[in-house]
PDB file of N, CA and C in Angstrom:
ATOM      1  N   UNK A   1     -49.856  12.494-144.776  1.00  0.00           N
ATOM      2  CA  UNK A   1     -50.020  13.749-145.461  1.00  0.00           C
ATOM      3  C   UNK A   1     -51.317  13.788-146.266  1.00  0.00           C
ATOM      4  N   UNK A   2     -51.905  12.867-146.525  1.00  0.00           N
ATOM      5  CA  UNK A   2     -53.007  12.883-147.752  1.00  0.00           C
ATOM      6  C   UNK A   2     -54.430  12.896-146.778  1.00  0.00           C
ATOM      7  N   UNK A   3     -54.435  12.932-145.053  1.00  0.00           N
ATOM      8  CA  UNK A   3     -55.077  13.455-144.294  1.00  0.00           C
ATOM      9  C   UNK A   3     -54.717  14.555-143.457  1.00  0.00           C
ATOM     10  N   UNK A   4     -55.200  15.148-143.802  1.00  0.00           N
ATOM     11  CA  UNK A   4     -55.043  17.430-143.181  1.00  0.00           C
ATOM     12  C   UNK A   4     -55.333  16.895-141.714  1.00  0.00           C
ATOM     13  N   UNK A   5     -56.154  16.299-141.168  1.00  0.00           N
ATOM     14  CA  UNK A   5     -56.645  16.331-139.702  1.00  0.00           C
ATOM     15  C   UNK A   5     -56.069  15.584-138.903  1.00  0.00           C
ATOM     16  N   UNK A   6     -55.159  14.832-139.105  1.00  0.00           N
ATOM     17  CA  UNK A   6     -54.321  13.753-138.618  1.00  0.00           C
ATOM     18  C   UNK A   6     -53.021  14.301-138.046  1.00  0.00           C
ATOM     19  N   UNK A   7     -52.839  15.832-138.628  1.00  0.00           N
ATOM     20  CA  UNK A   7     -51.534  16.256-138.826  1.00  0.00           C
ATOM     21  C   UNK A   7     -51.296  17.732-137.566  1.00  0.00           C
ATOM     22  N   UNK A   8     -52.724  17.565-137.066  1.00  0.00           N
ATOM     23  CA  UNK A   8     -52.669  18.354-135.446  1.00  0.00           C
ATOM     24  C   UNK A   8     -52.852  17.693-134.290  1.00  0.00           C
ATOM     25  N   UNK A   9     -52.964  16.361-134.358  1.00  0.00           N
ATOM     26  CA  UNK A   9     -52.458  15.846-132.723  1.00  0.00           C
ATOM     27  C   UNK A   9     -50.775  15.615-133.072  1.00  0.00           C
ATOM     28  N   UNK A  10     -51.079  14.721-134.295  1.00  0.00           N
ATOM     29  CA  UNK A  10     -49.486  14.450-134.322  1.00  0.00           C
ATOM     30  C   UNK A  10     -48.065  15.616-133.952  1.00  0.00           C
ATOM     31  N   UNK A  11     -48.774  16.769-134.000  1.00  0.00           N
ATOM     32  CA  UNK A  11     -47.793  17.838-133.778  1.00  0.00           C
ATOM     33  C   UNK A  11     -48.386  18.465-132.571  1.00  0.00           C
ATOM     34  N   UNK A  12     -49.512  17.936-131.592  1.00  0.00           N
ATOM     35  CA  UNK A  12     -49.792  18.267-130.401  1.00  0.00           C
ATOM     36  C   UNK A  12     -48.386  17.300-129.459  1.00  0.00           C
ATOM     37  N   UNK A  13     -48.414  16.105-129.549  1.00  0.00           N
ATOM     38  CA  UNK A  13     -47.717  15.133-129.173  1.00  0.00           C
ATOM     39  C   UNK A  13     -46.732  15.605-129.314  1.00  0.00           C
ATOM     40  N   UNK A  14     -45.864  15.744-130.436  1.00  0.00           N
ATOM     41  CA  UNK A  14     -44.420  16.335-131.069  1.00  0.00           C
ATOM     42  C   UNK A  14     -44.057  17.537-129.934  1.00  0.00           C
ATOM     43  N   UNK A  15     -44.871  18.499-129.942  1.00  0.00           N
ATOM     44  CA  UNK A  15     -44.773  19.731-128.943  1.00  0.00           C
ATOM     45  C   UNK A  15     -44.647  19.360-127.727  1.00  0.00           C
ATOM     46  N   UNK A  16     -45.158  18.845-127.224  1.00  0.00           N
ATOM     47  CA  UNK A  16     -45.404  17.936-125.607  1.00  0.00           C
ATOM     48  C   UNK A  16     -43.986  17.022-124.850  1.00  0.00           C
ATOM     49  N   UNK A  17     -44.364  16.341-126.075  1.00  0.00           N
ATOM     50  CA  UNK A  17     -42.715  15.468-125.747  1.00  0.00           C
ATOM     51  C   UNK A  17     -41.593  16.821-126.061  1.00  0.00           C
ATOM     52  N   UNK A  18     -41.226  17.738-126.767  1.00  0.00           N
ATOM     53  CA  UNK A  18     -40.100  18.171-126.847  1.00  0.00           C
ATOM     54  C   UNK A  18     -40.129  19.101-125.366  1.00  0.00           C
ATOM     55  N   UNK A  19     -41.202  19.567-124.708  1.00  0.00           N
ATOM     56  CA  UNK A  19     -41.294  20.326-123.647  1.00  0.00           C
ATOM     57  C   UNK A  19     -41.368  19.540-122.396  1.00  0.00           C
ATOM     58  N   UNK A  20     -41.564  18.264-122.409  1.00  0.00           N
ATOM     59  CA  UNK A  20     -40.814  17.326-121.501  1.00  0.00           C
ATOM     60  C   UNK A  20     -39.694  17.084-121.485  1.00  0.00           C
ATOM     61  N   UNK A  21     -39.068  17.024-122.928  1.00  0.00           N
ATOM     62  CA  UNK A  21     -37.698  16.548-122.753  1.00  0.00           C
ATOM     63  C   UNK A  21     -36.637  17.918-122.336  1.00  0.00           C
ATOM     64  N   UNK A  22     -37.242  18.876-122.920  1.00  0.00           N
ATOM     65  CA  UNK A  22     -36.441  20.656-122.358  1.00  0.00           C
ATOM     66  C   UNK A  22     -36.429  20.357-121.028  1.00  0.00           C
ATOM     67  N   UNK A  23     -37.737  20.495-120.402  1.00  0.00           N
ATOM     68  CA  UNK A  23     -37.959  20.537-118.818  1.00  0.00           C
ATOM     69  C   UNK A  23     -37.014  19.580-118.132  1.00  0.00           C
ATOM     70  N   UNK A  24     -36.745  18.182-118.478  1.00  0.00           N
ATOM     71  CA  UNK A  24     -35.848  17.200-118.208  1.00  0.00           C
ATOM     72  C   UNK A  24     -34.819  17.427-117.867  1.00  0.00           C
ATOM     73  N   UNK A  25     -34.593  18.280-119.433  1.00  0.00           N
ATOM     74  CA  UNK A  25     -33.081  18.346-119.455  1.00  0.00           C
ATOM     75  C   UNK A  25     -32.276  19.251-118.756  1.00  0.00           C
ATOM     76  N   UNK A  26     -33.051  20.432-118.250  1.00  0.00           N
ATOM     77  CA  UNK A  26     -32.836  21.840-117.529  1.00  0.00           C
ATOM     78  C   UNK A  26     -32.868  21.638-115.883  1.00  0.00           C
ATOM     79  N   UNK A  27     -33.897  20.241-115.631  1.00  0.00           N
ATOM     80  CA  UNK A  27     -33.944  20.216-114.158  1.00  0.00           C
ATOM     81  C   UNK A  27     -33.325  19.397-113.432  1.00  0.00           C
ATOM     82  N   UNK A  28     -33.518  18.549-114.520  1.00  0.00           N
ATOM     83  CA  UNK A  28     -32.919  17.496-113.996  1.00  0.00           C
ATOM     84  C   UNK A  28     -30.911  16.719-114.308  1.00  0.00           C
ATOM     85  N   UNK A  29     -31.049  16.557-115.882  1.00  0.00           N
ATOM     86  CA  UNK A  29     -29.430  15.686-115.863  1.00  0.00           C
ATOM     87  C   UNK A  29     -28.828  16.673-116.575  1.00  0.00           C
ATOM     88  N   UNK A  30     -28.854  18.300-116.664  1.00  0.00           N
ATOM     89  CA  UNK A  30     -27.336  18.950-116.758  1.00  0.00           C
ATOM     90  C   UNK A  30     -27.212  19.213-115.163  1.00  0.00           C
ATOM     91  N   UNK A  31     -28.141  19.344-113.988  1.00  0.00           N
ATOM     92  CA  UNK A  31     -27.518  19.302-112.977  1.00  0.00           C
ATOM     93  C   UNK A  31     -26.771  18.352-112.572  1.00  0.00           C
ATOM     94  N   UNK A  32     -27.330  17.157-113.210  1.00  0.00           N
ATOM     95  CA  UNK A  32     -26.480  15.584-113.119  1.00  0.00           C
ATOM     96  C   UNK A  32     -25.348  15.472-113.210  1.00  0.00           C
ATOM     97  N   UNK A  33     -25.131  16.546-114.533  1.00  0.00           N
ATOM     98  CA  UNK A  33     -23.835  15.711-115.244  1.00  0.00           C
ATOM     99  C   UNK A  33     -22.724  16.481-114.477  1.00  0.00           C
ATOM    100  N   UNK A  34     -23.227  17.577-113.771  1.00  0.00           N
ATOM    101  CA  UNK A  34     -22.288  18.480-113.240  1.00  0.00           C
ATOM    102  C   UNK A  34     -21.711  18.070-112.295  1.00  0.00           C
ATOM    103  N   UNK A  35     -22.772  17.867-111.717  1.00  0.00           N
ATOM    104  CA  UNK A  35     -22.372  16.510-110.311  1.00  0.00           C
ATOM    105  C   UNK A  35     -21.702  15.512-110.364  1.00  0.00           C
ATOM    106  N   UNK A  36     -21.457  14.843-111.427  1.00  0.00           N
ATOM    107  CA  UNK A  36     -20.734  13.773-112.114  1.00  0.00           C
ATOM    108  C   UNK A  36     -19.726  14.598-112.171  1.00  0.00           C
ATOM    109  N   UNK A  37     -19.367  15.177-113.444  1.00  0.00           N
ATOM    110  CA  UNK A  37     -17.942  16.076-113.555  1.00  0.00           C
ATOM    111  C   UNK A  37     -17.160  16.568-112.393  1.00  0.00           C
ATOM    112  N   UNK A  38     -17.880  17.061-111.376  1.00  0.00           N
ATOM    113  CA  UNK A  38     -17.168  17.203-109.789  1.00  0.00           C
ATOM    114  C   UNK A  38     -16.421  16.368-109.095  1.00  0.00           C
ATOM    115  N   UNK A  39     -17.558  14.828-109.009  1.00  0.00           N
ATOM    116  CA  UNK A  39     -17.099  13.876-108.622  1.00  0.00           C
ATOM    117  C   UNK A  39     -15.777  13.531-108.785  1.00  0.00           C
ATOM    118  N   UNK A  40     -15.943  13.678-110.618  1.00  0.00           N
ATOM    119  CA  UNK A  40     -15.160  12.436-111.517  1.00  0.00           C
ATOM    120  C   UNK A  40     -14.163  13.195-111.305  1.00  0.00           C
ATOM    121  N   UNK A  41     -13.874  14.692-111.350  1.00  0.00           N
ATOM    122  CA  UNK A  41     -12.103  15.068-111.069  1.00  0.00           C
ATOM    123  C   UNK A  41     -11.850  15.419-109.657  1.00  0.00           C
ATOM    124  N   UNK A  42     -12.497  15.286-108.710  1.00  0.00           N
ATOM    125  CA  UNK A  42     -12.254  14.717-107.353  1.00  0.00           C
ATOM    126  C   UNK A  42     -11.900  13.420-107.024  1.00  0.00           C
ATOM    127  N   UNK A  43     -12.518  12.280-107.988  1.00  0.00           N
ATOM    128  CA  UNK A  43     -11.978  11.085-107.643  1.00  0.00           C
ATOM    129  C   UNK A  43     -10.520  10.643-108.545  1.00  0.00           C
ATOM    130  N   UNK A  44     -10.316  11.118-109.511  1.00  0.00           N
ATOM    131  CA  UNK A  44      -9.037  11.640-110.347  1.00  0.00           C
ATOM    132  C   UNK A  44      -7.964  12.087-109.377  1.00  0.00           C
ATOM    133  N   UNK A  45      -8.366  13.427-109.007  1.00  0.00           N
ATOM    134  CA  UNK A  45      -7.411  13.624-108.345  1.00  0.00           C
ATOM    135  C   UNK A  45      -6.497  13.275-106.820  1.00  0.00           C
ATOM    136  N   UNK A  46      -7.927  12.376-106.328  1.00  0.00           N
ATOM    137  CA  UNK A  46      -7.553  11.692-105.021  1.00  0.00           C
ATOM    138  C   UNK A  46      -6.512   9.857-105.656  1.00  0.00           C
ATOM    139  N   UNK A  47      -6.766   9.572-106.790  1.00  0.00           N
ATOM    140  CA  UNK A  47      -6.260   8.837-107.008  1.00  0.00           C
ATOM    141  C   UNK A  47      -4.383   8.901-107.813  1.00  0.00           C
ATOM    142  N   UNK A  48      -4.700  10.473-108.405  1.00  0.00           N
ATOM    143  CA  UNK A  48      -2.997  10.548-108.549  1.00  0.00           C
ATOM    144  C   UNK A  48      -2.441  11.027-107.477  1.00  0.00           C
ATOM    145  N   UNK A  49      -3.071  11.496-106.221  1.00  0.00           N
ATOM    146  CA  UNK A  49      -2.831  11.612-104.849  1.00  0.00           C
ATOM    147  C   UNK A  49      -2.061  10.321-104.590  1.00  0.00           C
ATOM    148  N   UNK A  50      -3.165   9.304-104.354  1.00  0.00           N
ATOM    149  CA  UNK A  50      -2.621   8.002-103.741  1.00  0.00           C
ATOM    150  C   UNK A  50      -1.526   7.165-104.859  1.00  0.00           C
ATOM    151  N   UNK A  51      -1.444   7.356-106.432  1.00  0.00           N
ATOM    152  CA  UNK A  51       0.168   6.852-106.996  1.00  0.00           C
ATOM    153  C   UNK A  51       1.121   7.556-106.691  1.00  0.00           C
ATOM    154  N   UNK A  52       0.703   9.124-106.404  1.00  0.00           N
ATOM    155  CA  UNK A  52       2.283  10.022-106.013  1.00  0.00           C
ATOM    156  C   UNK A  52       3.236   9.454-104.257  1.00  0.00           C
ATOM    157  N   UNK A  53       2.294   9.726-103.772  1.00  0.00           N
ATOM    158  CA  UNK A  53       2.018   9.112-102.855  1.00  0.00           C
ATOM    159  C   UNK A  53       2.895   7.800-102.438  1.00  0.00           C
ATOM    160  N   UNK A  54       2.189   6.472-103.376  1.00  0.00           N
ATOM    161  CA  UNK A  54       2.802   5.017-103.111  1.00  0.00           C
ATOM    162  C   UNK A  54       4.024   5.140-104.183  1.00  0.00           C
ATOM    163  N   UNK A  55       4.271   6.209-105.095  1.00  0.00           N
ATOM    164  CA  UNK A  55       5.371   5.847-105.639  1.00  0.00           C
ATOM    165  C   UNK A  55       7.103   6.583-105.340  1.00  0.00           C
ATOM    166  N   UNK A  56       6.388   7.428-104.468  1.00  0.00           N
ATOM    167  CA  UNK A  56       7.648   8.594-103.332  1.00  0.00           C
ATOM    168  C   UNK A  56       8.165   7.267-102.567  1.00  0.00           C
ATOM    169  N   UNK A  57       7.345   7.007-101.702  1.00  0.00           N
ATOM    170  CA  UNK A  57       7.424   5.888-100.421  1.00  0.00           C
ATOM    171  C   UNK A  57       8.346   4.302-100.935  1.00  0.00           C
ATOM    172  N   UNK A  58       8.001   4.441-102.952  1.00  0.00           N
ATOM    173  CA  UNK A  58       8.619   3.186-102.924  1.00  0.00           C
ATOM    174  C   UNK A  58      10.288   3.449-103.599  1.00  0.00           C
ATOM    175  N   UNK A  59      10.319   5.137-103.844  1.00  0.00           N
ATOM    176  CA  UNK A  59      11.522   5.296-104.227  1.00  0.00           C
ATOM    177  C   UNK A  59      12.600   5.539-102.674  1.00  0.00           C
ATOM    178  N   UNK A  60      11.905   5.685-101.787  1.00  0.00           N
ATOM    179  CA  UNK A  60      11.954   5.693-100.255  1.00  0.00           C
ATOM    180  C   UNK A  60      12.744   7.375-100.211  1.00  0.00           C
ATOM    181  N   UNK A  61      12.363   8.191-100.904  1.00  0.00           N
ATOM    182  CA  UNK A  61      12.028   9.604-100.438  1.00  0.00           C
ATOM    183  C   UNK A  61      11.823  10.182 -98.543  1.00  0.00           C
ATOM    184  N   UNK A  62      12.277  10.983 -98.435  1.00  0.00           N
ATOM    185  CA  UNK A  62      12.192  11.436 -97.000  1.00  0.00           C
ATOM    186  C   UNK A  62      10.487  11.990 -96.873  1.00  0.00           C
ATOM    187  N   UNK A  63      10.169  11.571 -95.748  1.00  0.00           N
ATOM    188  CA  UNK A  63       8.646  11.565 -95.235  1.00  0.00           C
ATOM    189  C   UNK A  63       8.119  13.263 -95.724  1.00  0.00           C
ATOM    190  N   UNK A  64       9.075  13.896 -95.239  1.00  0.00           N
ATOM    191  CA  UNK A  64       8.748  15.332 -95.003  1.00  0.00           C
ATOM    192  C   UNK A  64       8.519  15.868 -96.342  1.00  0.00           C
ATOM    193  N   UNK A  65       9.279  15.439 -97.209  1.00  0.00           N
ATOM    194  CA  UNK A  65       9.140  15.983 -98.406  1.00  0.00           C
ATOM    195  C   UNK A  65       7.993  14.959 -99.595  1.00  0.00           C
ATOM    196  N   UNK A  66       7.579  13.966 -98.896  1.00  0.00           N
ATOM    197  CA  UNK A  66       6.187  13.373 -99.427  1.00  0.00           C
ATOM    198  C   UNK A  66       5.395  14.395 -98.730  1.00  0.00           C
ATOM    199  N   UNK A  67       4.939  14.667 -97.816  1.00  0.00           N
ATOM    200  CA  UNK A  67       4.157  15.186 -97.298  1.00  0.00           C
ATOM    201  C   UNK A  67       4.001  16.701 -98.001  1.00  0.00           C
ATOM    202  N   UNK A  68       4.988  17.314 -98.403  1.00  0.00           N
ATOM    203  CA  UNK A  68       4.967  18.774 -99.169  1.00  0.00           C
ATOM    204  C   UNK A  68       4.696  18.527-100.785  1.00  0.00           C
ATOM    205  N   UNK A  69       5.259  17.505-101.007  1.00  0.00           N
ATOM    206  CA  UNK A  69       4.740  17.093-102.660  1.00  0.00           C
ATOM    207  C   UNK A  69       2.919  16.530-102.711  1.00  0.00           C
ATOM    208  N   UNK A  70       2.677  15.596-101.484  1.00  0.00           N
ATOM    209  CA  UNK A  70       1.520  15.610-101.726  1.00  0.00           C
ATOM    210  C   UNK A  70       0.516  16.961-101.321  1.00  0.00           C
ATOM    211  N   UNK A  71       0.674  17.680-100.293  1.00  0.00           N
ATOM    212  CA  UNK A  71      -0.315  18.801 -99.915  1.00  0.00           C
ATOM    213  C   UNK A  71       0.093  19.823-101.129  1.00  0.00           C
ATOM    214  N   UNK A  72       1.420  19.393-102.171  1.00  0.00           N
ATOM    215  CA  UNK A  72       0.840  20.851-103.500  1.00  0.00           C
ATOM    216  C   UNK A  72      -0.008  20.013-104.235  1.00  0.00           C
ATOM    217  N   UNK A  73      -0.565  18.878-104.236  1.00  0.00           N
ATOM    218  CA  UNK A  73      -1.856  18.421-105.192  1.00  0.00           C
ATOM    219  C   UNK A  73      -3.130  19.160-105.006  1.00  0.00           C
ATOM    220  N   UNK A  74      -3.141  19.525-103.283  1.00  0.00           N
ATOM    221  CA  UNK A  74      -4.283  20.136-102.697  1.00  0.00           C
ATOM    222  C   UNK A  74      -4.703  21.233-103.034  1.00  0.00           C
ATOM    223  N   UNK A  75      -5.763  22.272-102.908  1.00  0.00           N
ATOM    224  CA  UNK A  75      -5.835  23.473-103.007  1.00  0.00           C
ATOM    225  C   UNK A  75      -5.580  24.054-101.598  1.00  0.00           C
ATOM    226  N   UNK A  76      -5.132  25.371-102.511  1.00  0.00           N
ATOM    227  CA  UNK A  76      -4.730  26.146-100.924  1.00  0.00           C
ATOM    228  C   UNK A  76      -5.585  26.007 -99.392  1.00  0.00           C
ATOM    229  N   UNK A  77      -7.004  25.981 -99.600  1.00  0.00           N
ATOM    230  CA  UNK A  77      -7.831  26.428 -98.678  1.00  0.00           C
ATOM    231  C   UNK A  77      -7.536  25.103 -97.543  1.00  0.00           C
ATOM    232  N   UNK A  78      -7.366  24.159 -98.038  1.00  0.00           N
ATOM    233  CA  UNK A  78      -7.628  22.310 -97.342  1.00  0.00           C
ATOM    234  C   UNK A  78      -6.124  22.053 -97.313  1.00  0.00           C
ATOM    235  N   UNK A  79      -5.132  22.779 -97.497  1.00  0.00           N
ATOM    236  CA  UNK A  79      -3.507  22.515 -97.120  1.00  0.00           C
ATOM    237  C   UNK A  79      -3.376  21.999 -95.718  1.00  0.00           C
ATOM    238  N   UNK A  80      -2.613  21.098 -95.326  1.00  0.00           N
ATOM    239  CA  UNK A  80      -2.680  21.047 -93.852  1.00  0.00           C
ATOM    240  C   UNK A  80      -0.604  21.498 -93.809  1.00  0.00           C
ATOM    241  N   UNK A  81      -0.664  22.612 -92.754  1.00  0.00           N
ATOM    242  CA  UNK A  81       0.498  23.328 -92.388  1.00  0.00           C
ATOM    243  C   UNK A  81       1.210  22.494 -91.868  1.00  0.00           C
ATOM    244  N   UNK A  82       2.400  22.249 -91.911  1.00  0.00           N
ATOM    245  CA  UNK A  82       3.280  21.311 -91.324  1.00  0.00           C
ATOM    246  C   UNK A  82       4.590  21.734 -90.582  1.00  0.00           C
ATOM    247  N   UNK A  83       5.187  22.093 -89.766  1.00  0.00           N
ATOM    248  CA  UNK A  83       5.872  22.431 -89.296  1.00  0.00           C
ATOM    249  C   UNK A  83       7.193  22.269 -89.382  1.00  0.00           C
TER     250      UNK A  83
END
C-alpha cells in the first residue's frame, strides 16, 4: 500500500486469474459435475437393482414376480414387457 504503482498489475493479475477461473468453471467442471451426478445415480440405482434382485432370489420368491419388482426400479421407457 505505501506504493500507488504496484497496486495495478497486482489487480491486472487478480482480474485475469478470476476470468480464468469463471471461464473454467462454466466450461469446463459444472459440466463435469453433472456428468458425475448422472453417473453416480445410475450406478446407485443399478446397484439397489442388483441387492433387490440377490435378496428376492435368496428369500426364493417366484421368478415372475422378481422380474416385475425389478423392471418397477426401471423407467417406463427401458421396461422390458413380459408376458
Amino acid at each position: 500500500m505505501s506504493d500507488p504503482s504496484s497496486i495495478g498489475p497486482a489487480m491486472a493479475v487478480a482480474l485475469i486469474t478470476t476470468f480464468y477461473g469463471a471461464v473454467l468453471a462454466n466450461l469446463v467442471f459444472i459440466p463435469m459435475a453433472g456428468k458425475l451426478k448422472t453417473r453416480s445415480k445410475e450406478e446407485l440405482l443399478l446397484r439397489e437393482l442388483i441387492l433387490e434382485g440377490i435378496l428376492s432370489i435368496s428369500k426364493g420368491e417366484n421368478p415372475r414376480i422378481i422380474v416385475e419388482k425389478l423392471n418397477s426400479y426401471l423407467p417406463p421407457k427401458i421396461r422390458k414387457v413380459t408376458d
